[in-house]
C-alpha atoms as a PDB file:
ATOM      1  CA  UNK A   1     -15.494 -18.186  23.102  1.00  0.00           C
ATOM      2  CA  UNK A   2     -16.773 -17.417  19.600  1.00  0.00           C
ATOM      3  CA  UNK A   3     -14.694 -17.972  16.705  1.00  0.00           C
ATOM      4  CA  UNK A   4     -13.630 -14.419  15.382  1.00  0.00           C
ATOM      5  CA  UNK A   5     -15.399 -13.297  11.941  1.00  0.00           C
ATOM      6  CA  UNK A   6     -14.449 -15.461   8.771  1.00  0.00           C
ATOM      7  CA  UNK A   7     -13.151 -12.379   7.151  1.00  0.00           C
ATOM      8  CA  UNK A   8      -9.927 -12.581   8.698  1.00  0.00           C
ATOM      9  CA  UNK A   9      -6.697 -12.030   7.112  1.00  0.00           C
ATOM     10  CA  UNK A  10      -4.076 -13.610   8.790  1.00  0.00           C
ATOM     11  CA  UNK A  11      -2.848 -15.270  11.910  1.00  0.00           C
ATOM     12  CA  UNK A  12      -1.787 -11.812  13.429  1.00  0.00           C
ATOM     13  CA  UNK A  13      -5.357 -10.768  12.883  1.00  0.00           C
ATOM     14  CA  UNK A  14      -6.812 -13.874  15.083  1.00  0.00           C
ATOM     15  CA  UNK A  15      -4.661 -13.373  17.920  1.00  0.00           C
ATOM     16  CA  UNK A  16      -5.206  -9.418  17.971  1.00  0.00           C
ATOM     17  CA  UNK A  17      -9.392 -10.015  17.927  1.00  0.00           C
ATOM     18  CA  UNK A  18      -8.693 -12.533  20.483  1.00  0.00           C
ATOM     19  CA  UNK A  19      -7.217 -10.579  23.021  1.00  0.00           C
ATOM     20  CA  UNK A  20      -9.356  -7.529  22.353  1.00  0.00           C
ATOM     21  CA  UNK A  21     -12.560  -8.767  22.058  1.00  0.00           C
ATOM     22  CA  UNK A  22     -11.863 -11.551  25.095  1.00  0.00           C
ATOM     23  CA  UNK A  23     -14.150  -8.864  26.990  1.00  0.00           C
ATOM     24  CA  UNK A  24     -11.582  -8.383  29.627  1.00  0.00           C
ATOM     25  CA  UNK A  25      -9.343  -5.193  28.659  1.00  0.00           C
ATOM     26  CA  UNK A  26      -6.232  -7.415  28.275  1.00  0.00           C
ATOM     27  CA  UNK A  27      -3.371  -5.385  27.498  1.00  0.00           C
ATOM     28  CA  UNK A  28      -0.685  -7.242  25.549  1.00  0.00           C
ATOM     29  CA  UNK A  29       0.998  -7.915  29.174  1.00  0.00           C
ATOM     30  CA  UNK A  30      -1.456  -9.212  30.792  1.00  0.00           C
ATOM     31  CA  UNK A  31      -3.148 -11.387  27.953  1.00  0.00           C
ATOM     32  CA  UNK A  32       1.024 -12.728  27.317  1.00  0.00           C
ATOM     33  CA  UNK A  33       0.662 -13.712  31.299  1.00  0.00           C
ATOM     34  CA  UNK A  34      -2.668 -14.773  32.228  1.00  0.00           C
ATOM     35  CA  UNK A  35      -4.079 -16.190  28.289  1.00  0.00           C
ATOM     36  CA  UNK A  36      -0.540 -17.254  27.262  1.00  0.00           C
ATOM     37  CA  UNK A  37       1.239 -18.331  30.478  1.00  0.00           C
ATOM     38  CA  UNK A  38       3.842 -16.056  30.113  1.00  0.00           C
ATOM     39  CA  UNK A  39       5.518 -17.604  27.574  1.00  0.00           C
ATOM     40  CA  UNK A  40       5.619 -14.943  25.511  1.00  0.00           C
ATOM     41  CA  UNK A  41       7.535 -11.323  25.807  1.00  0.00           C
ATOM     42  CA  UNK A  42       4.637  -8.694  25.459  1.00  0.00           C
ATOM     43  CA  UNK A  43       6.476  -6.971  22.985  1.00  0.00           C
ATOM     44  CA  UNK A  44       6.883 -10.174  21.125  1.00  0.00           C
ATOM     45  CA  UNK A  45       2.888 -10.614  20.842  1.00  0.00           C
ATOM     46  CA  UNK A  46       3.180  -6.911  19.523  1.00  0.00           C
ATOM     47  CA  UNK A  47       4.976  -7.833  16.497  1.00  0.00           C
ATOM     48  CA  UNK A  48       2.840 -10.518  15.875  1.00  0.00           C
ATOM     49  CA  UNK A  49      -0.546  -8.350  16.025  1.00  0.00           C
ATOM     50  CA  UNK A  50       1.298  -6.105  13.780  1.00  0.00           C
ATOM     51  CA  UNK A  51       2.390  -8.969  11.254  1.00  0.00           C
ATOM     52  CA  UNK A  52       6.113  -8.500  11.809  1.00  0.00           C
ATOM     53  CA  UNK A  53       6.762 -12.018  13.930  1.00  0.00           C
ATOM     54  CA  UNK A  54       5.244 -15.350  13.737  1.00  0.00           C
ATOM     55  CA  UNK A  55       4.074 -16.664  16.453  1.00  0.00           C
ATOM     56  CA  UNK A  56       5.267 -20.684  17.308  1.00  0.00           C
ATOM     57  CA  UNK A  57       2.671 -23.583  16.829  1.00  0.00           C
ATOM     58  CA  UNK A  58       3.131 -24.030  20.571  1.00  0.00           C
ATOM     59  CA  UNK A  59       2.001 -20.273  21.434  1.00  0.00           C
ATOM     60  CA  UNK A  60      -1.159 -20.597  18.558  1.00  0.00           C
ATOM     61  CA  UNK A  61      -2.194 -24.032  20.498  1.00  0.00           C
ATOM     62  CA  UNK A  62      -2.601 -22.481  23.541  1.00  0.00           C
ATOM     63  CA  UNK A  63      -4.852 -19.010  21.801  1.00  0.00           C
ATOM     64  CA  UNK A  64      -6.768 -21.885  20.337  1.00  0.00           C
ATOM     65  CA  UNK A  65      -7.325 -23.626  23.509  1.00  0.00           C
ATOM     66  CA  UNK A  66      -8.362 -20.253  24.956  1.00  0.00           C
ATOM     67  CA  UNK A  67     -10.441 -19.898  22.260  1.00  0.00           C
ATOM     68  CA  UNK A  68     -12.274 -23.335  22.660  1.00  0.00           C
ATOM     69  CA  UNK A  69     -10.853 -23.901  19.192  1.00  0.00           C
ATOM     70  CA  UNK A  70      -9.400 -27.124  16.966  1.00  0.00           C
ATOM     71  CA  UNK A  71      -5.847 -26.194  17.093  1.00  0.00           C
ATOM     72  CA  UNK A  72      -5.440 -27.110  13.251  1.00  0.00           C
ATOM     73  CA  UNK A  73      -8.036 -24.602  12.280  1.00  0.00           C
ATOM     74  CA  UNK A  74      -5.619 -21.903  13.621  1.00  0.00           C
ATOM     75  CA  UNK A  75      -2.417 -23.719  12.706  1.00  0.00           C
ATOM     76  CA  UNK A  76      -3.153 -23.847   8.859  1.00  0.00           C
ATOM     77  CA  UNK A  77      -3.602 -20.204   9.348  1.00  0.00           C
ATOM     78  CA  UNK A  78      -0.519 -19.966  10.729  1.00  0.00           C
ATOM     79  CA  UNK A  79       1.071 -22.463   7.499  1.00  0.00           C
ATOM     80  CA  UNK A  80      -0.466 -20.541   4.804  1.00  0.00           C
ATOM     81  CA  UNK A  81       1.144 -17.563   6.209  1.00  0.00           C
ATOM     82  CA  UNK A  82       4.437 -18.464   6.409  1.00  0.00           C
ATOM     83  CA  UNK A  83       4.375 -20.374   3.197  1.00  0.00           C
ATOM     84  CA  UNK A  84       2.831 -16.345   1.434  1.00  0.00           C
ATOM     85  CA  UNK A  85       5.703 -14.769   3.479  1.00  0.00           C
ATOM     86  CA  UNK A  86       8.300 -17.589   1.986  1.00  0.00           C
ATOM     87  CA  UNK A  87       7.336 -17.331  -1.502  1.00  0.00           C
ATOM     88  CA  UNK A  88       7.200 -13.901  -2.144  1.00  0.00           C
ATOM     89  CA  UNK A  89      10.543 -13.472   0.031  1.00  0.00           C
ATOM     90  CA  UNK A  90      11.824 -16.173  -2.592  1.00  0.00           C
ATOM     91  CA  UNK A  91       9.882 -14.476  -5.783  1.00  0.00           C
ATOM     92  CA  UNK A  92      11.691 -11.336  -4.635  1.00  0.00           C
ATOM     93  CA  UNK A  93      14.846 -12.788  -4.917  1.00  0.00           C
ATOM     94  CA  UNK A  94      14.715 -14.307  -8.211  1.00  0.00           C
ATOM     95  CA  UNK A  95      13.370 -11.344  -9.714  1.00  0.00           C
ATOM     96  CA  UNK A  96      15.594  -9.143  -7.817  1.00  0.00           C
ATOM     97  CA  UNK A  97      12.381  -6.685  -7.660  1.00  0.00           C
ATOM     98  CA  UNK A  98      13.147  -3.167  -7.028  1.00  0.00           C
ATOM     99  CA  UNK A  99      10.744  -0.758  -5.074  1.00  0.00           C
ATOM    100  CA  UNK A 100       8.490   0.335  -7.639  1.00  0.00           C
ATOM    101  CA  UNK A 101       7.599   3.473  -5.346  1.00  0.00           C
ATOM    102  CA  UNK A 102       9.282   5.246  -2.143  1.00  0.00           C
ATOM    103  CA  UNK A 103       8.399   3.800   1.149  1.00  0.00           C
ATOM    104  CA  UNK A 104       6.039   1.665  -0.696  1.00  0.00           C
ATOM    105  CA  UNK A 105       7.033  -1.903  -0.702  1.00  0.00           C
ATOM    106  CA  UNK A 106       6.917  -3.512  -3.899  1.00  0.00           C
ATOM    107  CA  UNK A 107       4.650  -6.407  -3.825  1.00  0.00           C
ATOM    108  CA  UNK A 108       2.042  -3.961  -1.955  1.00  0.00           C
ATOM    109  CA  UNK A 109       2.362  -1.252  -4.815  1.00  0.00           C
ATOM    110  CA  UNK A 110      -0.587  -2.837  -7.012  1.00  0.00           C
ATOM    111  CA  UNK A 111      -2.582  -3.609  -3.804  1.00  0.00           C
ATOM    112  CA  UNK A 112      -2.074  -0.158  -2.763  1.00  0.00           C
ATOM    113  CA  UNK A 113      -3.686   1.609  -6.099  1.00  0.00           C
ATOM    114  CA  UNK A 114      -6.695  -1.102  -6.029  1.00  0.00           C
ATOM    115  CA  UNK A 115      -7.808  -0.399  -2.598  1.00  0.00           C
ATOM    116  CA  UNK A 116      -7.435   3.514  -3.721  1.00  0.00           C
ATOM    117  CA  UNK A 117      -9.489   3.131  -6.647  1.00  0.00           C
ATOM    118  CA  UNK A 118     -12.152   0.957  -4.555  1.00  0.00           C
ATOM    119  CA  UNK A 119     -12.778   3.605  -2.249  1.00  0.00           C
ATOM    120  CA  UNK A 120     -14.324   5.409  -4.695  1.00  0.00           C
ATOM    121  CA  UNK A 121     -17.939   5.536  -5.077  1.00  0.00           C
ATOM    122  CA  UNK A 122     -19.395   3.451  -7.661  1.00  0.00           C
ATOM    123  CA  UNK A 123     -21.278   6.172  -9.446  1.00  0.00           C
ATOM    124  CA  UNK A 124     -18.039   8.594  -9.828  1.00  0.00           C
ATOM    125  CA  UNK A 125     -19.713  10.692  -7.841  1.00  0.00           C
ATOM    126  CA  UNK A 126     -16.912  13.273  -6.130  1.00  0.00           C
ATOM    127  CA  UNK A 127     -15.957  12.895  -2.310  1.00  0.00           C
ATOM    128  CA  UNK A 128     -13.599  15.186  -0.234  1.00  0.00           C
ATOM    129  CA  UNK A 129     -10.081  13.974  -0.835  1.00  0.00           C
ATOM    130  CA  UNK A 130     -10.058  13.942   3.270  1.00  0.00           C
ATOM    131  CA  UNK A 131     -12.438  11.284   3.140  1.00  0.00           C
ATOM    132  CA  UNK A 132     -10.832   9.032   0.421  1.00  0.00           C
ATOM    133  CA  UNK A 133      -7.349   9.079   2.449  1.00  0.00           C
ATOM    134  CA  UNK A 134      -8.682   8.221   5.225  1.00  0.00           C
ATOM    135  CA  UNK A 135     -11.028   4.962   3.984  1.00  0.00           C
ATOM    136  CA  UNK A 136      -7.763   3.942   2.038  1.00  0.00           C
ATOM    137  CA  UNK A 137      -5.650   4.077   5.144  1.00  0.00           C
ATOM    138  CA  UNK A 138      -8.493   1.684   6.788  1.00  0.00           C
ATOM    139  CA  UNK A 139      -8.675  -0.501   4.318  1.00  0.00           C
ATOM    140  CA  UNK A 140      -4.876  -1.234   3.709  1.00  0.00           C
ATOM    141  CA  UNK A 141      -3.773  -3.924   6.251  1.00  0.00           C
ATOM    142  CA  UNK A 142      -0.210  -2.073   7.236  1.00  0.00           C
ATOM    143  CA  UNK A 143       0.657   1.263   8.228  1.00  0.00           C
ATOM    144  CA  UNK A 144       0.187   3.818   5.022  1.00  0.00           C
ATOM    145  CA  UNK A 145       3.126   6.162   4.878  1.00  0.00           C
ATOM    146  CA  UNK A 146       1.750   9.601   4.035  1.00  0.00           C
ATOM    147  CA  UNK A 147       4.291  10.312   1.454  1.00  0.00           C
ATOM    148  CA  UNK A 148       3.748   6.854   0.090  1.00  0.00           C
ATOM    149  CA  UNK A 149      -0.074   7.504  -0.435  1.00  0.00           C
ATOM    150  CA  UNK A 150       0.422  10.619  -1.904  1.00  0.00           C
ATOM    151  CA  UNK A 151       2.525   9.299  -4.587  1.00  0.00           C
ATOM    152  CA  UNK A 152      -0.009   6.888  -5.005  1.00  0.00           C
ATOM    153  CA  UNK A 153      -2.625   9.386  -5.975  1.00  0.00           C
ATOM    154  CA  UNK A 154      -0.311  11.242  -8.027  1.00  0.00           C
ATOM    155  CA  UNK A 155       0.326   8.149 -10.087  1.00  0.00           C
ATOM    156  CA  UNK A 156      -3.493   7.265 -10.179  1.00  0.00           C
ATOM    157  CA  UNK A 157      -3.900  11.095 -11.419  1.00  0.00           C
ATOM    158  CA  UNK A 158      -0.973  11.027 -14.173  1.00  0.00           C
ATOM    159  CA  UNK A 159      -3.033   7.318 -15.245  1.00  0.00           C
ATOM    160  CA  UNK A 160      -6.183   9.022 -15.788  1.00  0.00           C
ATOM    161  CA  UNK A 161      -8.005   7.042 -13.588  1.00  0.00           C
ATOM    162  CA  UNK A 162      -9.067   9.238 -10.475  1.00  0.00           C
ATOM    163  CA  UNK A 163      -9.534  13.337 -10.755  1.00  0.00           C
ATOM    164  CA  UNK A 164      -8.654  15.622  -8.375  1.00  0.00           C
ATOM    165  CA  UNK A 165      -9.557  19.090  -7.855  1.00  0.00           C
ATOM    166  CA  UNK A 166     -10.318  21.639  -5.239  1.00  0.00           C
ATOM    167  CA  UNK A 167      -9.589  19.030  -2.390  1.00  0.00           C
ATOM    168  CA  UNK A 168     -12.181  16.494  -4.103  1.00  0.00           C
ATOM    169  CA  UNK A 169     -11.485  13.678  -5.867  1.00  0.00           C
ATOM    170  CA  UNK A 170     -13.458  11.227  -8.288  1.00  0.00           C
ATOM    171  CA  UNK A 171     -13.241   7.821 -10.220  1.00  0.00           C
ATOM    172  CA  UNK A 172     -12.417   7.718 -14.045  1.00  0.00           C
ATOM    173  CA  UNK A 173     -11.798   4.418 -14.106  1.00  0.00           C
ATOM    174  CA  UNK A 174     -11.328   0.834 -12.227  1.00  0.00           C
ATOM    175  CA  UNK A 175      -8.367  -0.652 -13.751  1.00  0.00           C
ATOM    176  CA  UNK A 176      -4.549  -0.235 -13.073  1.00  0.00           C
ATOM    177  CA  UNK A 177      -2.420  -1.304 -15.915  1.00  0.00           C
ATOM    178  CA  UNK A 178       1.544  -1.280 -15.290  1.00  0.00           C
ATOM    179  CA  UNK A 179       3.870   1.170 -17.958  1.00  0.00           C
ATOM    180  CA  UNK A 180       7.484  -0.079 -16.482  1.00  0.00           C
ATOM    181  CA  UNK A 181       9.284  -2.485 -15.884  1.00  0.00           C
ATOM    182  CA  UNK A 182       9.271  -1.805 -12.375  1.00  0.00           C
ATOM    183  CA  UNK A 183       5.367  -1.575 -11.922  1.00  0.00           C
ATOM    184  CA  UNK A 184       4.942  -4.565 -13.993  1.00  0.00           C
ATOM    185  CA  UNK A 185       7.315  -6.404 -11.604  1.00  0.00           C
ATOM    186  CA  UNK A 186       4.919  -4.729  -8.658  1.00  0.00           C
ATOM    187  CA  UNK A 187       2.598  -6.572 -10.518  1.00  0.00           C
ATOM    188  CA  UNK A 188       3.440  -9.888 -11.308  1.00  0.00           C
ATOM    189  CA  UNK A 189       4.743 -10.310  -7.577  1.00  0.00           C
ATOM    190  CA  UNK A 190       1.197  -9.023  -6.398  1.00  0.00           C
ATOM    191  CA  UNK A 191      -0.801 -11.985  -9.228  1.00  0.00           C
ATOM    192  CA  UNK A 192       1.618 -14.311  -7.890  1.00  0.00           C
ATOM    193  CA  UNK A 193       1.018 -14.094  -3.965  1.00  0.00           C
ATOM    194  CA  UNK A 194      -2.961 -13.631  -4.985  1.00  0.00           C
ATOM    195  CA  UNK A 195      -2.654 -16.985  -6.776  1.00  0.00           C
ATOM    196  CA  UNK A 196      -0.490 -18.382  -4.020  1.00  0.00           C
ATOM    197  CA  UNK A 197      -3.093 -17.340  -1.312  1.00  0.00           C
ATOM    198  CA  UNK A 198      -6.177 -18.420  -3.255  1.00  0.00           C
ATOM    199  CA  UNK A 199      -4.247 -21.916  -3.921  1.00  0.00           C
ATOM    200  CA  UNK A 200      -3.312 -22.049   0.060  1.00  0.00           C
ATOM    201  CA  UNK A 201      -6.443 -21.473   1.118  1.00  0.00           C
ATOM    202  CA  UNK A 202      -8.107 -24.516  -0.460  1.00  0.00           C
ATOM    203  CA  UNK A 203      -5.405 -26.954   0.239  1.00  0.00           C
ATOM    204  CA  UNK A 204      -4.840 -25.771   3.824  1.00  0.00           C
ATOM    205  CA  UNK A 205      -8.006 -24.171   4.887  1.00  0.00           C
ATOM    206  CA  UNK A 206     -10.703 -25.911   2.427  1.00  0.00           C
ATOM    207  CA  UNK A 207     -12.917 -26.202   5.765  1.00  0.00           C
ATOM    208  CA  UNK A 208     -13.232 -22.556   6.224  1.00  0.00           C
ATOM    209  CA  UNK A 209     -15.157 -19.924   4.906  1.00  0.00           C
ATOM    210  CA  UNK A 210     -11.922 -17.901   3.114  1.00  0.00           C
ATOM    211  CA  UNK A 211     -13.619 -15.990   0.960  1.00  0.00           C
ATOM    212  CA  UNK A 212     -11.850 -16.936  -1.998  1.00  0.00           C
ATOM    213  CA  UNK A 213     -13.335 -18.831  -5.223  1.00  0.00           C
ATOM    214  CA  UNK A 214     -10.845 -20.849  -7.530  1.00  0.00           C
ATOM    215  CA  UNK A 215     -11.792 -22.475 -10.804  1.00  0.00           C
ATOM    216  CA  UNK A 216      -9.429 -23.715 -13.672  1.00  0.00           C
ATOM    217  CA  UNK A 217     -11.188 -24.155 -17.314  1.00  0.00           C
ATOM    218  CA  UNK A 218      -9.257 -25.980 -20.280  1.00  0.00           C
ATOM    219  CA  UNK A 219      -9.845 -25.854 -24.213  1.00  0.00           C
ATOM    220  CA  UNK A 220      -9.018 -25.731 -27.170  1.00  0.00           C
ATOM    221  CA  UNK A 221      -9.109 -22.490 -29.317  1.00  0.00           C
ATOM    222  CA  UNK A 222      -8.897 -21.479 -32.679  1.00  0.00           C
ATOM    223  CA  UNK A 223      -5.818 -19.104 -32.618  1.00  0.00           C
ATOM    224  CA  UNK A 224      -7.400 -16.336 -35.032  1.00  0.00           C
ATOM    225  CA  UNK A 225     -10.159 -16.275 -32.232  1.00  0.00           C
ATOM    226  CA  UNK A 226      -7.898 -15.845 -29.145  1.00  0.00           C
ATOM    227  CA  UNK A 227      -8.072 -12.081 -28.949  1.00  0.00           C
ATOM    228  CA  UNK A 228     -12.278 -12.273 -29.575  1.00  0.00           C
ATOM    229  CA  UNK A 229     -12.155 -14.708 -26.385  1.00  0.00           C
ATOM    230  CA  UNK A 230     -10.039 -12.544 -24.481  1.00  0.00           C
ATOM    231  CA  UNK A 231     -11.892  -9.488 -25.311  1.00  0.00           C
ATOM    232  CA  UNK A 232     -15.122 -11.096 -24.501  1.00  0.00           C
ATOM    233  CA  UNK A 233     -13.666 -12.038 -20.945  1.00  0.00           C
ATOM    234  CA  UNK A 234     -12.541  -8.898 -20.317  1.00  0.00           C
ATOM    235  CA  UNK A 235     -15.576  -7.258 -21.164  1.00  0.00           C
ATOM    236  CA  UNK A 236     -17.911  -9.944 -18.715  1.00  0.00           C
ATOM    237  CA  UNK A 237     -15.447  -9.462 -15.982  1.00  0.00           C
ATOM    238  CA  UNK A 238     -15.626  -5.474 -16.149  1.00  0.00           C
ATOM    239  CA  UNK A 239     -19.834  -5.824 -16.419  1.00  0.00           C
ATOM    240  CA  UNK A 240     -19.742  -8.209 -13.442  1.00  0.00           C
ATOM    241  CA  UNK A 241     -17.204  -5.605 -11.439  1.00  0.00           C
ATOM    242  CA  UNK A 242     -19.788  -2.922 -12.114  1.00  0.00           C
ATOM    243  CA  UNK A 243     -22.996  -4.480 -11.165  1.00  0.00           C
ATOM    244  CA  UNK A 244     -21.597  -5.559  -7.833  1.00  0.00           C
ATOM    245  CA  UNK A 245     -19.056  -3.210  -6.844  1.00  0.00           C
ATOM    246  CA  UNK A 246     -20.502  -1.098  -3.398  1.00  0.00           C
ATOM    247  CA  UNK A 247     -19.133   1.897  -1.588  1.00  0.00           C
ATOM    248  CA  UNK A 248     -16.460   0.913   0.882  1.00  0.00           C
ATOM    249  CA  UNK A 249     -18.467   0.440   4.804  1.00  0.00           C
ATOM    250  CA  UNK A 250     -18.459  -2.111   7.554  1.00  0.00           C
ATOM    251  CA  UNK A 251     -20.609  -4.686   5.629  1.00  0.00           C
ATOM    252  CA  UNK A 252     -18.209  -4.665   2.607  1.00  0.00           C
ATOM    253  CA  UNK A 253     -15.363  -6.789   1.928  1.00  0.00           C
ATOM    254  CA  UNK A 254     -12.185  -5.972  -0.236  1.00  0.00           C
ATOM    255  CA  UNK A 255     -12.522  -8.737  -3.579  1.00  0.00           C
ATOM    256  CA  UNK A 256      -9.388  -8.718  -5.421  1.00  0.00           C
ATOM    257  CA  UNK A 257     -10.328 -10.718  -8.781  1.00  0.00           C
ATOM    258  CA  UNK A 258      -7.224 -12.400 -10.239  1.00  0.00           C
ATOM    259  CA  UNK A 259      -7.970 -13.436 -13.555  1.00  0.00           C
ATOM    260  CA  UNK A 260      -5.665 -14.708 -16.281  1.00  0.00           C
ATOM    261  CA  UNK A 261      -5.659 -16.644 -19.269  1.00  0.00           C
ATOM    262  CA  UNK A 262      -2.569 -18.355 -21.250  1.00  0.00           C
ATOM    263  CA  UNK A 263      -1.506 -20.075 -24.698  1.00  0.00           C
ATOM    264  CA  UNK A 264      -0.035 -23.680 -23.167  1.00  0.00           C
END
């Protein structure tokens, strides 16, 4: 069987493109009986599509032997996702992180707004505010609450960085810069599980095509030229976002660029 696309997300995501793209109309029951050998409860390989169980090594060795697949390819899948869901579980704690927005949960808050501002065309040209909800609600990997988005854009609005008016709405701008203490908490927890993730994926999956590029650069600076440097940065990092940024479509990916720089 061929190995799903490299795009994916998460364990949850391999077993769901498994079982429907098998080619067989497996409903969850029958691929639990006949893939898994029953040793699952269907509903129990519902939660785990949906992202809200993890499955056991022993149930991924037997997708990946259905798969024709080197077990450890899906098992370090499956270890880089518990240890994301461990640390921000544990990041939560010790920052004792409130929800930064109704029905929004917190580390999701900044991911939220980015994927809203990305589905924006590139040349702030207007679309039908229709259109934008719906291409944000495809590209978010949970469930959006309707009342959660819609905060969202109101926040986005009150930011100047998207218009909206008579039921279009446009890009004013591409970045999202936290006011409070909760949003900057949103924030941080949101850097931290990017950095997490990006570190994971070369230790656990370095074989893989991930998608995700990780460099570290040291030196020395004069202090009085820090904020030149930074500025400088900033500026390359917004002309490289513009010259490759594309409309949201099937050939498109979602990039989230995580840069930072810090006196040691």
């Amino acid at each position: 069987m061929a190995k799903a696309p490299a795009t994916r997300r998460g364990i949850r995501d391999v077993f769901y493109e498994t079982r429907v793209l098998a080619g067989r109309d497996f409903t969850l029951k029958r691929f639990a009986e006949e893939v898994l050998g029953a040793s699952i409860d269907p509903v129990m390989l519902g939660y785990i599509e949906k992202g809200k169980r993890f499955p056991s090594e022993t149930l991924v060795r037997r997708l990946a032997a259905f798969r024709k697949q080197e077990p450890r390819e899906l098992l370090a899948i499956l270890w880089r996702d518990r240890m994301l869901h461990a640390f921000g579980k544990e990041l939560r704690r010790v920052l004792h992180a409130p929800t930064a927005l109704g029905h929004v949960d917190d580390i999701e808050l900044a991911l939220l707004a980015s994927q809203a501002i990305a589905a924006l065309p590139d040349d702030e040209n207007a679309v039908t505010l229709a259109r934008w909800r719906r291409e944000v609600k495809a590209s978010a990997k949970d469930e959006v609450d309707v009342k959660a988005l819609a905060q969202i854009e109101q926040l986005l609005v009150q930011r100047g960085i998207v218009a909206i008016e008579r039921g279009k709405v446009r890009r004013l701008g591409r970045h999202f810069v936290a006011s409070d203490v909760e949003e900057r908490q949103a924030l941080a927890l949101e850097f931290c599980t990017l950095f997490a993730k990006g570190l994971l994926d070369k230790l656990a999956l370095a074989e893989q095509p991930t998608g995700t590029y990780m460099r570290n650069h040291f030196l020395n600076i004069d202090r009085s030229r820090l904020d030149e440097f930074q500025a400088r940065l900033d500026a390359e990092l917004r002309k490289l976002a513009a010259e490759y940024a594309a409309d949201p479509s099937d050939t498109t990916a979602f990039l989230n660029v995580l840069v930072t720089s810090t006196v040691l």
